[in-house]
Protein backbone atom coordinates (compact mmCIF):
# COMPACT_ATOMS: atom_id res chain seq x y z
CA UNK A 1 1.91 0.47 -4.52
CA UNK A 2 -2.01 -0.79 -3.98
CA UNK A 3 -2.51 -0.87 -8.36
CA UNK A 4 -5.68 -2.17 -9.38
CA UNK A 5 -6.12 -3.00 -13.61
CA UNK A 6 -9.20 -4.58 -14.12
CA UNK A 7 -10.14 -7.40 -14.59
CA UNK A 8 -7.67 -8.74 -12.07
CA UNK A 9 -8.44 -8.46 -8.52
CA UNK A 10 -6.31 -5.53 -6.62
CA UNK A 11 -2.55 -5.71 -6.55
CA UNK A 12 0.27 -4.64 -4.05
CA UNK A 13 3.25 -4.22 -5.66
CA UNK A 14 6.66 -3.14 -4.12
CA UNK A 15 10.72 -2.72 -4.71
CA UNK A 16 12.37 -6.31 -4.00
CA UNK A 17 15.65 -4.71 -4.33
CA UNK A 18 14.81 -2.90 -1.44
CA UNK A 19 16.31 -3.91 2.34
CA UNK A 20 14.20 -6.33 3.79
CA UNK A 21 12.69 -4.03 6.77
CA UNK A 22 11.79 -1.67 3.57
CA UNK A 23 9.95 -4.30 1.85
CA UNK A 24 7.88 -5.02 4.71
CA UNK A 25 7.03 -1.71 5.64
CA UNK A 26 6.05 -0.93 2.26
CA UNK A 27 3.58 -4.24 2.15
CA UNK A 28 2.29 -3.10 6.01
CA UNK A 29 1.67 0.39 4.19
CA UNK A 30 0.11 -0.85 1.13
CA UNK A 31 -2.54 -3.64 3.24
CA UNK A 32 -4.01 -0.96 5.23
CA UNK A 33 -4.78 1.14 1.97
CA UNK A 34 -6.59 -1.88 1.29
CA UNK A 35 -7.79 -2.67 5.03
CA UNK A 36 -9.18 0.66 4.91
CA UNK A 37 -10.71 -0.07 1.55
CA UNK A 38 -8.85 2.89 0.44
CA UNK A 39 -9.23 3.68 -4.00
CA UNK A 40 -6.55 1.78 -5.48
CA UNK A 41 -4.08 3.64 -8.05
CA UNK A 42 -5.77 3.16 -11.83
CA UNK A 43 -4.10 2.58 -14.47
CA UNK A 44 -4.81 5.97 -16.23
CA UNK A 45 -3.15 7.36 -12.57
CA UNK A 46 0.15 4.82 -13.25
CA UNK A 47 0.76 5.80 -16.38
CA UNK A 48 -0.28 9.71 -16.38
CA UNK A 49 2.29 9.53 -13.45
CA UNK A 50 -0.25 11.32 -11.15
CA UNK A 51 0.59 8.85 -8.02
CA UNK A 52 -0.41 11.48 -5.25
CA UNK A 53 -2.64 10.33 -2.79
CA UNK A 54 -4.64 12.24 -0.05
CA UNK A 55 -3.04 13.25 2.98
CA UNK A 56 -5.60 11.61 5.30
CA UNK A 57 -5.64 8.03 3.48
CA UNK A 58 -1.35 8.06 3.96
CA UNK A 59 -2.31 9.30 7.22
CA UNK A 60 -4.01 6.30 7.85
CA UNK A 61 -2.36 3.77 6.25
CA UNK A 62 0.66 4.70 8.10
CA UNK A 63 -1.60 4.03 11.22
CA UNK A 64 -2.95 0.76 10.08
CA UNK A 65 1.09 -0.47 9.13
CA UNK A 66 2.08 0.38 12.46
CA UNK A 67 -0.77 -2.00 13.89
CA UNK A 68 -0.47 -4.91 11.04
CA UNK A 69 3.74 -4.58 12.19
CA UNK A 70 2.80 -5.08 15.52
CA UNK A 71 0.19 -7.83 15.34
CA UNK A 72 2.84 -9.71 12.89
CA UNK A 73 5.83 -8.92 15.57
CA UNK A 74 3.87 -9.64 18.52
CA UNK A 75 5.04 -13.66 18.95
């Protein structure tokens, strides 16, 4: 999850519990929100539970894992 509370600076957040190929997926996912200088979730949005996102920024972010995953894999 790309949570920003200010005053701190932007946050990604994600499931440790989670397998390890999850886990960096999910951070992939999450840095190209940010890459793409996508709106962080608000705290108003975490806590109203209204986490939906538009189709076009997952979209993208998707995009922008798949080339962080292969610029990270690439050696």
């Amino acid at each position: 999850m790309f949570l920003h509370i200010p005053p701190s600076p932007p946050t990604i957040t994600y499931n440790a519990n989670s397998l390890n190929v999850r886990c960096r997926f999910s951070i992939a996912h999450e840095l190209g929100h940010y890459v793409l200088k996508h709106r962080p979730i608000s705290f108003s949005e975490l806590f109203n539970g209204d986490l939906s996102r538009d189709a076009r920024q997952e979209r993208e972010a998707c995009a922008c894992c798949s080339f962080i995953s292969s610029c990270v894999y690439a050696t």
